[in-house]
Protein backbone atom coordinates (compact mmCIF):
# COMPACT_ATOMS: atom_id res chain seq x y z
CA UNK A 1 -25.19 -4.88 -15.90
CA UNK A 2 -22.74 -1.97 -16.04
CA UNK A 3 -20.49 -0.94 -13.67
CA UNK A 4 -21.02 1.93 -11.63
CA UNK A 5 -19.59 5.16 -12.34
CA UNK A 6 -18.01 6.13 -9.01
CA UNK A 7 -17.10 9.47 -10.24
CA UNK A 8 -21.03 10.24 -10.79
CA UNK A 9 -22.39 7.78 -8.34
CA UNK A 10 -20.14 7.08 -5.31
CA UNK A 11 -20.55 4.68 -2.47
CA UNK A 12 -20.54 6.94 0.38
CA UNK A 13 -24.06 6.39 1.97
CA UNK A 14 -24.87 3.78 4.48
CA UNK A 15 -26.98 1.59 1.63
CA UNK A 16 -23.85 1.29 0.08
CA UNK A 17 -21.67 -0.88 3.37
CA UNK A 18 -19.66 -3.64 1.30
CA UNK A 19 -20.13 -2.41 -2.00
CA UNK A 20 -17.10 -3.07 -3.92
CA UNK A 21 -14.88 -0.32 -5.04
CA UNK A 22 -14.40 -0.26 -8.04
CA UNK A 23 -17.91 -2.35 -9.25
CA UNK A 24 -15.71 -5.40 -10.33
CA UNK A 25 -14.91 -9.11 -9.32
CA UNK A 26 -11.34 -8.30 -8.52
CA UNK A 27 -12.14 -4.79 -6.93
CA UNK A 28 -9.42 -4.20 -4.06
CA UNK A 29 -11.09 -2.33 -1.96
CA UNK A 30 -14.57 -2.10 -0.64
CA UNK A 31 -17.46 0.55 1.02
CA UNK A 32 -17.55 1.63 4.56
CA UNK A 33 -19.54 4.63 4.39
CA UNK A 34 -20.01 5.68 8.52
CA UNK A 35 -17.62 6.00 10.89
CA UNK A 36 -19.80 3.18 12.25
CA UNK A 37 -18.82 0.93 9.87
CA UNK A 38 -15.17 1.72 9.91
CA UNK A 39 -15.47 1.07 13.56
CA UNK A 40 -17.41 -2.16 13.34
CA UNK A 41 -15.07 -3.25 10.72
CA UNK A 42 -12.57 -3.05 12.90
CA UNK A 43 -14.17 -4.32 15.56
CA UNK A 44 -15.04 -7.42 13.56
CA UNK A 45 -19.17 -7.09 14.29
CA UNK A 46 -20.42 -9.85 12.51
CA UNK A 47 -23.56 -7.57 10.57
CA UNK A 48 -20.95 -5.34 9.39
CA UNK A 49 -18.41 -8.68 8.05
CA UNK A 50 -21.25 -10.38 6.28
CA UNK A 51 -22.17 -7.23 4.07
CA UNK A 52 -18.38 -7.31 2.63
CA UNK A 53 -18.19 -8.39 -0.98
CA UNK A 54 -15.06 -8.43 -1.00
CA UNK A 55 -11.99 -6.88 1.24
CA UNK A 56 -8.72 -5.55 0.63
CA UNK A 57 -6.74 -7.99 -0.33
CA UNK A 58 -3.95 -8.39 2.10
CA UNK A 59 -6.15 -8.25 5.11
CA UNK A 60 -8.38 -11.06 4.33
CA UNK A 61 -9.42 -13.69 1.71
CA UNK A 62 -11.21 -12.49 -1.35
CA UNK A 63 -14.37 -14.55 -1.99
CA UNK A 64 -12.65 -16.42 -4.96
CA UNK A 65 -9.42 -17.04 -2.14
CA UNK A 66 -12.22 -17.78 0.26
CA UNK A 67 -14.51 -20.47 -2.03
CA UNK A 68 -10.87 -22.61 -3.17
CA UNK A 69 -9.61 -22.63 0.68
CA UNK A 70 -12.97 -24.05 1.74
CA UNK A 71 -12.47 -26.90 -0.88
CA UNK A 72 -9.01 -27.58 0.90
CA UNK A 73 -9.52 -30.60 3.54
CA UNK A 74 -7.39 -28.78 6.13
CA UNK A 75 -7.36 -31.05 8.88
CA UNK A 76 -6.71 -27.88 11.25
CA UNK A 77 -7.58 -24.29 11.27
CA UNK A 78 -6.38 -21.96 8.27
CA UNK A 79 -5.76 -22.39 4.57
CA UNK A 80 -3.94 -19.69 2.95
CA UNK A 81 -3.45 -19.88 -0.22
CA UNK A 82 -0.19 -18.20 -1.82
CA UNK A 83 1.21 -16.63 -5.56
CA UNK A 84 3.47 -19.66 -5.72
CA UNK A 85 4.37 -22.09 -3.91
CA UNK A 86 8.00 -20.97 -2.85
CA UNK A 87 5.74 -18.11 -1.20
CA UNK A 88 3.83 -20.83 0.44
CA UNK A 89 7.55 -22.84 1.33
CA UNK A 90 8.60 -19.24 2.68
CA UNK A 91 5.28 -19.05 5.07
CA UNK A 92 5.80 -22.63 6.21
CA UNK A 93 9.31 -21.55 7.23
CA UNK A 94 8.21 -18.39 9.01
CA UNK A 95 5.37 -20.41 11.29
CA UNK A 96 8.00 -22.97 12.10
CA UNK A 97 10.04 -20.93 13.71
CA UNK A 98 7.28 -18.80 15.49
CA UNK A 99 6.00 -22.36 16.17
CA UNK A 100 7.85 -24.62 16.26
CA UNK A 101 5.36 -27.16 17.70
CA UNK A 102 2.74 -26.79 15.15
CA UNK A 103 1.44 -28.95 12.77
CA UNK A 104 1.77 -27.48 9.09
CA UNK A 105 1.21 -28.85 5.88
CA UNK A 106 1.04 -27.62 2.01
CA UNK A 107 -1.57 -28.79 -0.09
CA UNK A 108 -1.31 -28.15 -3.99
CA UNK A 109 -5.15 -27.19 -4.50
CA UNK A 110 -5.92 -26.39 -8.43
CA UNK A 111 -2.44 -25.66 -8.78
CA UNK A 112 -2.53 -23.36 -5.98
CA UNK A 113 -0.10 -23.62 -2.93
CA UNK A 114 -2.06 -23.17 0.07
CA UNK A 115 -0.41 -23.45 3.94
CA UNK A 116 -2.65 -25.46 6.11
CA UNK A 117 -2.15 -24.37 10.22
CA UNK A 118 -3.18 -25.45 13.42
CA UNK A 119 -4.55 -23.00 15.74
CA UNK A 120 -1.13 -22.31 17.34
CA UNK A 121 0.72 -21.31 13.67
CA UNK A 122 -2.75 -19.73 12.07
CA UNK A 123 -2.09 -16.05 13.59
CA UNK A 124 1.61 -16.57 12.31
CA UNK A 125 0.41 -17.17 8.95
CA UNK A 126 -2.24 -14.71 8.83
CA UNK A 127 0.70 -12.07 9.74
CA UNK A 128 2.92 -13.53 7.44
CA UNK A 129 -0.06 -13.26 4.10
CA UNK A 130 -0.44 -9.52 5.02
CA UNK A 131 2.86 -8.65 5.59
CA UNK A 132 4.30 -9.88 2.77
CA UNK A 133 1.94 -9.42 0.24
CA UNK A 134 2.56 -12.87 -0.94
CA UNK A 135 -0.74 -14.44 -0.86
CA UNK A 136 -2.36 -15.48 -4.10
CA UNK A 137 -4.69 -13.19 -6.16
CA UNK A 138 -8.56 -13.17 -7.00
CA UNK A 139 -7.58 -13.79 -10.80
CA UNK A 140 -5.46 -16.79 -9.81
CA UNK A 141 -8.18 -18.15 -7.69
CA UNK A 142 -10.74 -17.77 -10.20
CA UNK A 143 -8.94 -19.31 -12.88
CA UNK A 144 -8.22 -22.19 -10.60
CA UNK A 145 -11.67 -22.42 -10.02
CA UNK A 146 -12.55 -22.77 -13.48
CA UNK A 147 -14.89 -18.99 -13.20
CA UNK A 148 -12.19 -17.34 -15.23
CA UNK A 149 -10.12 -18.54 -17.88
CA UNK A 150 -6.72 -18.59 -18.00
CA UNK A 151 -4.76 -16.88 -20.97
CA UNK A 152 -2.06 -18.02 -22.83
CA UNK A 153 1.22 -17.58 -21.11
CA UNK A 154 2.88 -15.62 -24.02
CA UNK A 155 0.14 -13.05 -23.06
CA UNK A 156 1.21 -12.89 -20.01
CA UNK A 157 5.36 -12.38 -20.47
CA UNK A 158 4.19 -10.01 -23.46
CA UNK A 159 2.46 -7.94 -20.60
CA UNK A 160 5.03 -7.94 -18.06
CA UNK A 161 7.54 -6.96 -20.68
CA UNK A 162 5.53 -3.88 -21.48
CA UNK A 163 4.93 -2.97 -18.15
CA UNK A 164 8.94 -3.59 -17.43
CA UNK A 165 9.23 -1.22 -20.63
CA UNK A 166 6.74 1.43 -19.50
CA UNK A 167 8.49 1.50 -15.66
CA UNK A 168 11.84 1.67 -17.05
CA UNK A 169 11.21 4.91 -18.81
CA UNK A 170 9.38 6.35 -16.09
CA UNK A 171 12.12 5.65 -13.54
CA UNK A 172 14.99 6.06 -16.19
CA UNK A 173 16.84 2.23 -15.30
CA UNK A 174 17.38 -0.63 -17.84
CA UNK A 175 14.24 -3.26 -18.04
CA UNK A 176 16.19 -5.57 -16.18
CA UNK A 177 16.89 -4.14 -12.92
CA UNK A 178 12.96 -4.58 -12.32
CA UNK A 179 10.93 -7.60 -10.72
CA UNK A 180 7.50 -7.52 -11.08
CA UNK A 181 5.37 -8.90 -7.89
CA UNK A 182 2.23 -9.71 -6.85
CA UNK A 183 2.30 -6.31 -4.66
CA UNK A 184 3.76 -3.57 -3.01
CA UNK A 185 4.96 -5.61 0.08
CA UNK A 186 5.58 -8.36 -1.91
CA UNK A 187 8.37 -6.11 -3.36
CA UNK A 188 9.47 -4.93 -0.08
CA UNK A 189 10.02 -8.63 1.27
CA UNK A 190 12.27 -9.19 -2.14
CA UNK A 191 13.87 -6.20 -1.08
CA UNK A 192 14.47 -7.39 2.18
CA UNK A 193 15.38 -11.11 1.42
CA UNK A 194 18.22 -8.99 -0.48
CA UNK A 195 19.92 -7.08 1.52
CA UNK A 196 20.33 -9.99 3.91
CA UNK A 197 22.77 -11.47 1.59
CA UNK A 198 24.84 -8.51 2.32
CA UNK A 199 24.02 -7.81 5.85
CA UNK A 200 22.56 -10.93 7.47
CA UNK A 201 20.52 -11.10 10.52
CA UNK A 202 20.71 -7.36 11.24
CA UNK A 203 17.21 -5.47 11.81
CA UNK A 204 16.00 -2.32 9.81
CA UNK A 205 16.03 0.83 10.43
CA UNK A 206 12.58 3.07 9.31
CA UNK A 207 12.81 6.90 9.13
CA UNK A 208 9.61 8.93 9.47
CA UNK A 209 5.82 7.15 10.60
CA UNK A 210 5.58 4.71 8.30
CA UNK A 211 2.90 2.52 6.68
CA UNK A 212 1.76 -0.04 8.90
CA UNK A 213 2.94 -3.12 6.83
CA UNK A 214 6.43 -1.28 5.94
CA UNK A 215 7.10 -1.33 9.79
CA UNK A 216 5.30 -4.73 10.21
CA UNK A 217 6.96 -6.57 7.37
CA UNK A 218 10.74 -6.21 9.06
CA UNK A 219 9.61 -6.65 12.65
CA UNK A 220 7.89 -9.35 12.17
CA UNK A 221 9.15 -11.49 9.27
CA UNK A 222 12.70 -10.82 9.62
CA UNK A 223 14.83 -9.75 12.17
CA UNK A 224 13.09 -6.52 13.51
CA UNK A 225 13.02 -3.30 13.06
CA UNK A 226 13.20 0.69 14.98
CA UNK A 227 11.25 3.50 14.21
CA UNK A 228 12.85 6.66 14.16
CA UNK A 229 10.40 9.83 13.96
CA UNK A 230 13.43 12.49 14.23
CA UNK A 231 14.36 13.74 11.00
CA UNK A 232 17.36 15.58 12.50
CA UNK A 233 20.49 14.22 10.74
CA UNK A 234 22.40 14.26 14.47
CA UNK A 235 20.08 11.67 15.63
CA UNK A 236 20.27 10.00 12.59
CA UNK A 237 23.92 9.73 12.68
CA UNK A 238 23.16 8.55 15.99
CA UNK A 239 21.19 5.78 15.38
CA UNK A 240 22.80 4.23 12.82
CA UNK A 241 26.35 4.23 14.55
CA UNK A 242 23.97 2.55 17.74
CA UNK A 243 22.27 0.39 15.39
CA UNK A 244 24.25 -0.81 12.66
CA UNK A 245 21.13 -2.13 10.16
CA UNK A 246 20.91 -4.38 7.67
CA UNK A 247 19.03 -1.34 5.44
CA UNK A 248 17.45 2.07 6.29
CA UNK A 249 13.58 1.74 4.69
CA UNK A 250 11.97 5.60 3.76
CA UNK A 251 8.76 6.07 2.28
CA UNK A 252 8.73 9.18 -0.20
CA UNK A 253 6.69 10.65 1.19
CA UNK A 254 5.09 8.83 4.63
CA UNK A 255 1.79 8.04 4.78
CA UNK A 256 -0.67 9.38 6.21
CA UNK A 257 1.65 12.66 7.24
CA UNK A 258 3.30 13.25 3.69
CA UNK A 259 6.51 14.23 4.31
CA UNK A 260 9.77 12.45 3.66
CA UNK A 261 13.66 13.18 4.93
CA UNK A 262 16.26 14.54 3.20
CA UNK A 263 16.89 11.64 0.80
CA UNK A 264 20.36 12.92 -0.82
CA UNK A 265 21.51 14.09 3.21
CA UNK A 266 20.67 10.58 4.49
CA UNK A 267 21.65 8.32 1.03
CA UNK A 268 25.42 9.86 1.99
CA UNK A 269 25.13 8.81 5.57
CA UNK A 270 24.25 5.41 5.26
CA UNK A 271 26.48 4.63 2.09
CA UNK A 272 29.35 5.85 4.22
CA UNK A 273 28.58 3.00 6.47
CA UNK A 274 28.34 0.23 4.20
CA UNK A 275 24.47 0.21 4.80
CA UNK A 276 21.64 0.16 1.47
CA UNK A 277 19.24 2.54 1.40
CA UNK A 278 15.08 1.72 0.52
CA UNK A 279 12.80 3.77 -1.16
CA UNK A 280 9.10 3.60 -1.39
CA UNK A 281 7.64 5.85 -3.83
CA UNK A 282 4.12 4.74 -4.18
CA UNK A 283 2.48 8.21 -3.18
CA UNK A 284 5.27 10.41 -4.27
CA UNK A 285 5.61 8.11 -7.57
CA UNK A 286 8.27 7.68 -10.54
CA UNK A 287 6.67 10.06 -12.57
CA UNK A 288 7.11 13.25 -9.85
CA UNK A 289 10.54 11.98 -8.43
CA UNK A 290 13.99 10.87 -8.72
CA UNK A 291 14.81 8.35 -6.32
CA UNK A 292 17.46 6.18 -8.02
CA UNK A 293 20.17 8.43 -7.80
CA UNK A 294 19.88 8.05 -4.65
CA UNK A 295 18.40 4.65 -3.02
CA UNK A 296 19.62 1.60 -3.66
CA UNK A 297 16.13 -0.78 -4.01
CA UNK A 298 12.85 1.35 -4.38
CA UNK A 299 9.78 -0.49 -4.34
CA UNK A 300 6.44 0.78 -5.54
CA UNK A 301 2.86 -0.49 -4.81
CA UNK A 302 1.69 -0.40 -8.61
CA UNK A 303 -1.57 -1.23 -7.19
CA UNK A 304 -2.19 2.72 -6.45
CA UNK A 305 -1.42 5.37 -9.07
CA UNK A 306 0.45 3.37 -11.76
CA UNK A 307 -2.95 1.26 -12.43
CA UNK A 308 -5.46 3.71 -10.83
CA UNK A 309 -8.44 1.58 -11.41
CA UNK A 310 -8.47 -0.52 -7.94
CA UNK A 311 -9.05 -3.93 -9.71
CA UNK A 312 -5.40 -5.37 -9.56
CA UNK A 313 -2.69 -6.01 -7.33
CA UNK A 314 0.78 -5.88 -8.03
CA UNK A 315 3.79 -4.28 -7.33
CA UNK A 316 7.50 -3.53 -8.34
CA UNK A 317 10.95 -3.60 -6.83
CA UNK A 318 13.71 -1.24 -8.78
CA UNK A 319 17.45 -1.76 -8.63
CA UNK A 320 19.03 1.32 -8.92
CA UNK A 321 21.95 1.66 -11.94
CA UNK A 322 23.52 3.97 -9.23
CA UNK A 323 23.94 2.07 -6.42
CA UNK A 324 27.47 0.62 -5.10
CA UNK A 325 26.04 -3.05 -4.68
CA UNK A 326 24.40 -2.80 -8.41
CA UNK A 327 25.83 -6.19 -9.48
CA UNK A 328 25.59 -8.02 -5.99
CA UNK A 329 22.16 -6.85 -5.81
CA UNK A 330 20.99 -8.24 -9.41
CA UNK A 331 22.02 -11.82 -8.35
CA UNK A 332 20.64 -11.49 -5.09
CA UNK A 333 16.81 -10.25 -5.79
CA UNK A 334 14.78 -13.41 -6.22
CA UNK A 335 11.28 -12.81 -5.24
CA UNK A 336 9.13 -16.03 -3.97
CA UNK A 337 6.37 -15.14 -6.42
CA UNK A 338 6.42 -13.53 -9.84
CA UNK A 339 3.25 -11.21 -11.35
CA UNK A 340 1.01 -13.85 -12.53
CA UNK A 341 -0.57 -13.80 -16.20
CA UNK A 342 -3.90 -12.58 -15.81
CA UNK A 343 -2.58 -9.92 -13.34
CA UNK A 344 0.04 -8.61 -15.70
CA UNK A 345 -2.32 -8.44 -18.13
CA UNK A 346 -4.50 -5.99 -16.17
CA UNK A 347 -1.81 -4.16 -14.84
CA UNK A 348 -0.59 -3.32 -18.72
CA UNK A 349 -4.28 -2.52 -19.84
CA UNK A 350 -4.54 -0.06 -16.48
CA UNK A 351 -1.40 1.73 -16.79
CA UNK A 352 -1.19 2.78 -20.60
CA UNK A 353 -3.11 6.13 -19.64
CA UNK A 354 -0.45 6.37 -16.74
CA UNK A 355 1.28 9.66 -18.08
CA UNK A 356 -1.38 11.43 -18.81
CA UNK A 357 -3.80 10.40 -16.25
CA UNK A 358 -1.02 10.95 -12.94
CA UNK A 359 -0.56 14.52 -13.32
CA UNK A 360 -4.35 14.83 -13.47
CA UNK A 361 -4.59 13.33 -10.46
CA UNK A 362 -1.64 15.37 -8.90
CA UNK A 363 -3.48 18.48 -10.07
CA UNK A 364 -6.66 17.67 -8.78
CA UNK A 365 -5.28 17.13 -5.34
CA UNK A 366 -3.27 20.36 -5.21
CA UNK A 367 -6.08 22.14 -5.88
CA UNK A 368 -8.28 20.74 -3.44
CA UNK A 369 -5.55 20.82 -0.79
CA UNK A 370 -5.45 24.42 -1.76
CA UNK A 371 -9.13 25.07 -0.72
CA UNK A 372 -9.18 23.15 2.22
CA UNK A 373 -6.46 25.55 3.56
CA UNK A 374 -8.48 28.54 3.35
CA UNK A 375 -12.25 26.90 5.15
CA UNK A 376 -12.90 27.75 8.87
CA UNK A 377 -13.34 24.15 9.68
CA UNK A 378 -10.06 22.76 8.83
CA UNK A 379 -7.31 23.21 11.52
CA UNK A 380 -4.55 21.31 9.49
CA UNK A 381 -4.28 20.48 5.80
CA UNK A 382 -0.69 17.97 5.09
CA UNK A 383 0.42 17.81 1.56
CA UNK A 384 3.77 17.19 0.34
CA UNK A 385 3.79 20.91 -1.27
CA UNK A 386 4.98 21.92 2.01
CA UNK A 387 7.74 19.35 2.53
CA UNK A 388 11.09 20.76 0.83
CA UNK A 389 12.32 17.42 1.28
CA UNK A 390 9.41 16.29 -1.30
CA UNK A 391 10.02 18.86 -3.25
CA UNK A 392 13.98 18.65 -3.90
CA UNK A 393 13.14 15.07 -5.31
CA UNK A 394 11.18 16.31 -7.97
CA UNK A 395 11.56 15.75 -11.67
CA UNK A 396 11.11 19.41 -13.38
CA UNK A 397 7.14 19.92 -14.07
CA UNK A 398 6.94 17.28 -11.63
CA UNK A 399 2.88 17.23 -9.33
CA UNK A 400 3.55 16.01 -5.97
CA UNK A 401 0.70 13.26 -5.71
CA UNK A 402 -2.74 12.35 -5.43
CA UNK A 403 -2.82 12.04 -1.84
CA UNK A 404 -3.60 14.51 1.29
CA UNK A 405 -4.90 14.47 5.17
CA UNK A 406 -6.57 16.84 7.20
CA UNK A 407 -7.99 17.94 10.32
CA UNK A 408 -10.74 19.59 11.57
CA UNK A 409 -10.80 21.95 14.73
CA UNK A 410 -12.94 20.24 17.47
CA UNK A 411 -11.75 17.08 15.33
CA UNK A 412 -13.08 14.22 17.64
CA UNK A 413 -16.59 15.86 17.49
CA UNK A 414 -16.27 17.12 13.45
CA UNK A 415 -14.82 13.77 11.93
CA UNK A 416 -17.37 11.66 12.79
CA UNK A 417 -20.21 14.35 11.04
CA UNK A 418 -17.96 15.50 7.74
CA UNK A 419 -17.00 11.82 7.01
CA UNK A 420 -20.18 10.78 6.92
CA UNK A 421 -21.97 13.68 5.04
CA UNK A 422 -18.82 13.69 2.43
CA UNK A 423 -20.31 12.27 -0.87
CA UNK A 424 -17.59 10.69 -2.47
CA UNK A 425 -16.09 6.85 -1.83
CA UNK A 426 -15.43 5.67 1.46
CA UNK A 427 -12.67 3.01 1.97
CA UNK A 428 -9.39 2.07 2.13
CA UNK A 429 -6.64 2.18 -1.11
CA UNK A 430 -5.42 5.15 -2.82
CA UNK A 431 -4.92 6.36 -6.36
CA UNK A 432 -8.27 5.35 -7.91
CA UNK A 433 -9.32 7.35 -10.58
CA UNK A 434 -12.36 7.92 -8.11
CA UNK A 435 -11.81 9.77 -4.59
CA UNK A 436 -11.48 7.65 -1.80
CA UNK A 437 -11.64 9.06 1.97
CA UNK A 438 -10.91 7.31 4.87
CA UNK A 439 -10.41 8.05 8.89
CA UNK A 440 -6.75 6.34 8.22
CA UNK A 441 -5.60 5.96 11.67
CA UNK A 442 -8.96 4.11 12.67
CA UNK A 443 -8.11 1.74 10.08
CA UNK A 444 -4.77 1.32 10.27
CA UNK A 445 -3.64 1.57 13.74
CA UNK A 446 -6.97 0.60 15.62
CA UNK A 447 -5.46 -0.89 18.55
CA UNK A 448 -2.84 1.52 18.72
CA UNK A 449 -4.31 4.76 19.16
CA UNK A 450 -2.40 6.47 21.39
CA UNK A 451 0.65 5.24 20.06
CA UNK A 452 -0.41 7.07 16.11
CA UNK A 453 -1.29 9.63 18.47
CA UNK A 454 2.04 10.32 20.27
CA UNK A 455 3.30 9.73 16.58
CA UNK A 456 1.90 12.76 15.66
CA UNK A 457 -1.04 11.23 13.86
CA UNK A 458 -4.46 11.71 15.46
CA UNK A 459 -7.16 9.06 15.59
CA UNK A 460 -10.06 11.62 13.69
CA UNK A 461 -7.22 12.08 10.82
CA UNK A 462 -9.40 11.86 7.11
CA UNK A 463 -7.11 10.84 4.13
CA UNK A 464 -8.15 11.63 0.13
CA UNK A 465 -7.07 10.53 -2.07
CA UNK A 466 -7.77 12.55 -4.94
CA UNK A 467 -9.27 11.50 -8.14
CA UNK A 468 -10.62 12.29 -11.73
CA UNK A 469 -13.84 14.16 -10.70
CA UNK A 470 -14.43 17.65 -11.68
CA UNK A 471 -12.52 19.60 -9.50
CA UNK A 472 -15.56 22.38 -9.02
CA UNK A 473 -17.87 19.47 -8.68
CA UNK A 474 -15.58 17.87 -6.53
CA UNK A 475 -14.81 20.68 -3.60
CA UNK A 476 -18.76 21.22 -3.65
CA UNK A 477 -19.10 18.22 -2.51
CA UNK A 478 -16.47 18.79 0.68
CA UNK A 479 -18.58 22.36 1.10
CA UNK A 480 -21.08 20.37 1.95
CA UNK A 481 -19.85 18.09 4.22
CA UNK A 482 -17.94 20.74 5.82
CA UNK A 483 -21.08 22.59 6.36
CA UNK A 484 -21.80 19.58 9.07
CA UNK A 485 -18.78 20.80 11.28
CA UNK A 486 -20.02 22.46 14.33
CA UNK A 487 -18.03 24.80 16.99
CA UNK A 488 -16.32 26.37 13.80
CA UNK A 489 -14.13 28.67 15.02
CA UNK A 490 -14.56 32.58 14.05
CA UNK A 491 -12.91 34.50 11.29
């Protein structure tokens, strides 16, 4: 059977709750069509769990994850399985000392490490898997369990090396300043792990509303973490003289709000102070900016844009060529768990239409943005045109991503009604070649609300993220749903 062609025949109906997104075995992200189901997803309604084939990868175990952990004899609670098993040693570590009490254990099962808890160390281990990014793929467990085969490890180091090649020429850095991880947080917790050799036991600081798991990862793995919303360099100065952190973490731009601080403004303050500087560019991405110049470690989801097909997890952490700690830095970054084969092999097939296929995607997005602007429903359209920040980081040419958010006036009562009329994919992930919508803050701040909302990011917020479709085809479809807003204000 084929797969199905999202960009013809999306999953956005209520038929379609589970589907996986893309139609593949490793697909990263999955179907929830109705605000209903994003709220019994979250909710954790069994009806709406058991029609999952599959979940995003980081917030639960993919069937293959899910089939070798049940053939673990745990003795206890949870089995996670990880990329390697220093990723597993560095889990074990982390629920000792949220636990110290607990029985743990690590079982080699088909070659995969896997962390066996007791009740009391499971929800330490469960944070520590999503944080970090550092739990095993779908590929490794299904070569493990004999559905896949595994290919021949030259394959695999001939993949990485092209991939290394391909990144170093988008981000303009030798081959060698880049690791290659299992994904995006993955390369943040490298990152991380780092910088403690050169600040130890110091928290973070984050700049702008970040990703969840960028805020998560420091607060709760390492040694904490503060949020700073301001963008105004006094209270940055401020902070960091209060403060004192082991690294100042920016996201270029944030998501879900798109916009990003003045990197060159803020790279000066912190160097001044002794104090690295992290980059994530997964939205903004290496082709459309120039962070290196400027941050010390970026780290990139490669998941999103760079293999745009939603069937592979990875990621990438960057040393930059520029920074003062250059040298100290190479020796330093070790991650706990390299790309594996069959990943890197993906990831290189994905990404060899990544030049051409990026700006398309960039384009795509502007122009819908553009035409959201100008309908009576929409009360706010964010899109990192409008952040100068953004847009002083930009190579010349340069698109400024695939990704945008809106509102819509009388947005409690018109979310609910547009999302679920929209016909395109519903779910979580972003720079599919396929659109992808989601009510973001329902899914990623859930039991936090009011806290998104005093952020600045409202609870009936809908994120695109733009794809490959015809862009006439593809703002027909929004007419439509937009046709479902009532109490439209007058113009």
């Amino acid at each position: 059977m084929s797969e199905r062609n999202l960009l013809q025949e999306p999953c956005w109906q209520g038929s379609d709750l589970g589907h996986p997104l893309p139609d593949h075995p490793h697909a990263v992200s999955m179907a929830l069509p109705r605000w209903s189901d994003v709220i019994a997803y979250e909710e954790h309604e069994p009806a709406c769990r058991s029609a999952l084939q599959t979940i995003y990868p980081r917030f639960g175990l993919h069937p293959f994850l899910q089939e070798l952990a049940s053939q673990v004899n745990s003795e206890g609670i949870g089995v996670w399985p990880f990329a390697s098993r220093a990723a597993a040693q560095a889990a074990l570590l982390h629920c000792q000392r949220k636990s110290p009490q607990s029985t743990l254990r690590l079982v080699d099962q088909q070659k995969i490490s896997c962390l066996c808890t007791d009740a009391a160390a499971n929800i330490h281990a469960k944070a520590f898997w999503q944080h970090t990014g550092l739990g095993a793929s779908s590929r490794q467990a299904a070569i493990a369990l004999g559905h896949e085969l595994a290919p021949a490890p030259n394959q695999g180091e001939q993949a990485r090396q092209r991939v290394r090649q391909r990144l170093a020429a988008i981000h303009h850095c030798p081959e060698e300043h880049i690791s290659l991880v299992p994904a995006g947080m993955a390369a943040l917790h490298a990152g991380l792990e780092a910088v403690q050799t050169l600040r130890p036991g110091r928290p973070t600081l984050q700049l702008g509303f970040p990703y969840v798991d960028v805020l998560k990862q420091p607060q709760v793995v390492f040694h904490g973490s503060e949020l700073l919303r301001s963008t105004d360099l006094g209270d940055i100065v401020a902070t960091l003289d209060r403060l004192d952190p082991a690294a100042v973490i920016v996201e270029l731009p944030s998501n879900p709000l798109l916009r990003c601080v003045d990197l060159r403004a803020v790279a000066e303050l912190v160097h001044a102070r002794g104090i690295p500087l992290i980059a994530d560019d997964t939205i903004g991405t290496g082709i459309n900016l120039e962070a290196l110049p400027y941050a010390d470690l970026v780290f990139t989801s490669l998941t999103k844009s760079f293999a745009g097909r939603g069937d592979v997890m990875a990621g990438c952490l960057l040393i930059s060529p520029y920074s003062q700690w250059t040298s100290t830095l190479l020796e330093a970054v070790a991650p706990r768990a390299s790309l594996s084969d069959a990943d890197a092999i993906a990831l290189e097939r994905n990404s060899r239409d990544v030049n051409e296929r990026v700006p398309r995607l960039d384009a795509n997005c502007l122009a819908l943005a553009q035409k959201l602007e100008t309908h009576p429903a929409v009360k706010r359209v964010l899109h990192p045109k409008d952040c100068k920040n953004f847009q002083a980081l930009k190579k010349r040419g340069a698109g400024d991503g695939c990704l945008l958010s809106f509102e819509l006036h009388a947005g409690e009562l018109n979310a609910e009604r547009v999302f679920d009329a929209l016909q395109i994919c519903k779910g979580p992930s972003l720079g599919t070649s396929f659109s992808l919508v989601c009510p973001y803050t329902q899914l990623a701040h859930y039991d936090e609300l009011d806290w998104a909302e005093a952020c600045g990011v409202p609870a009936h917020l809908l994120r695109v993220s733009v794809g490959l479709e015809e862009p006439n085809e593809l703002w027909s479809r929004f007419q439509e749903a937009l046709a479902h807003a009532t109490d439209q204000p007058k113009v």
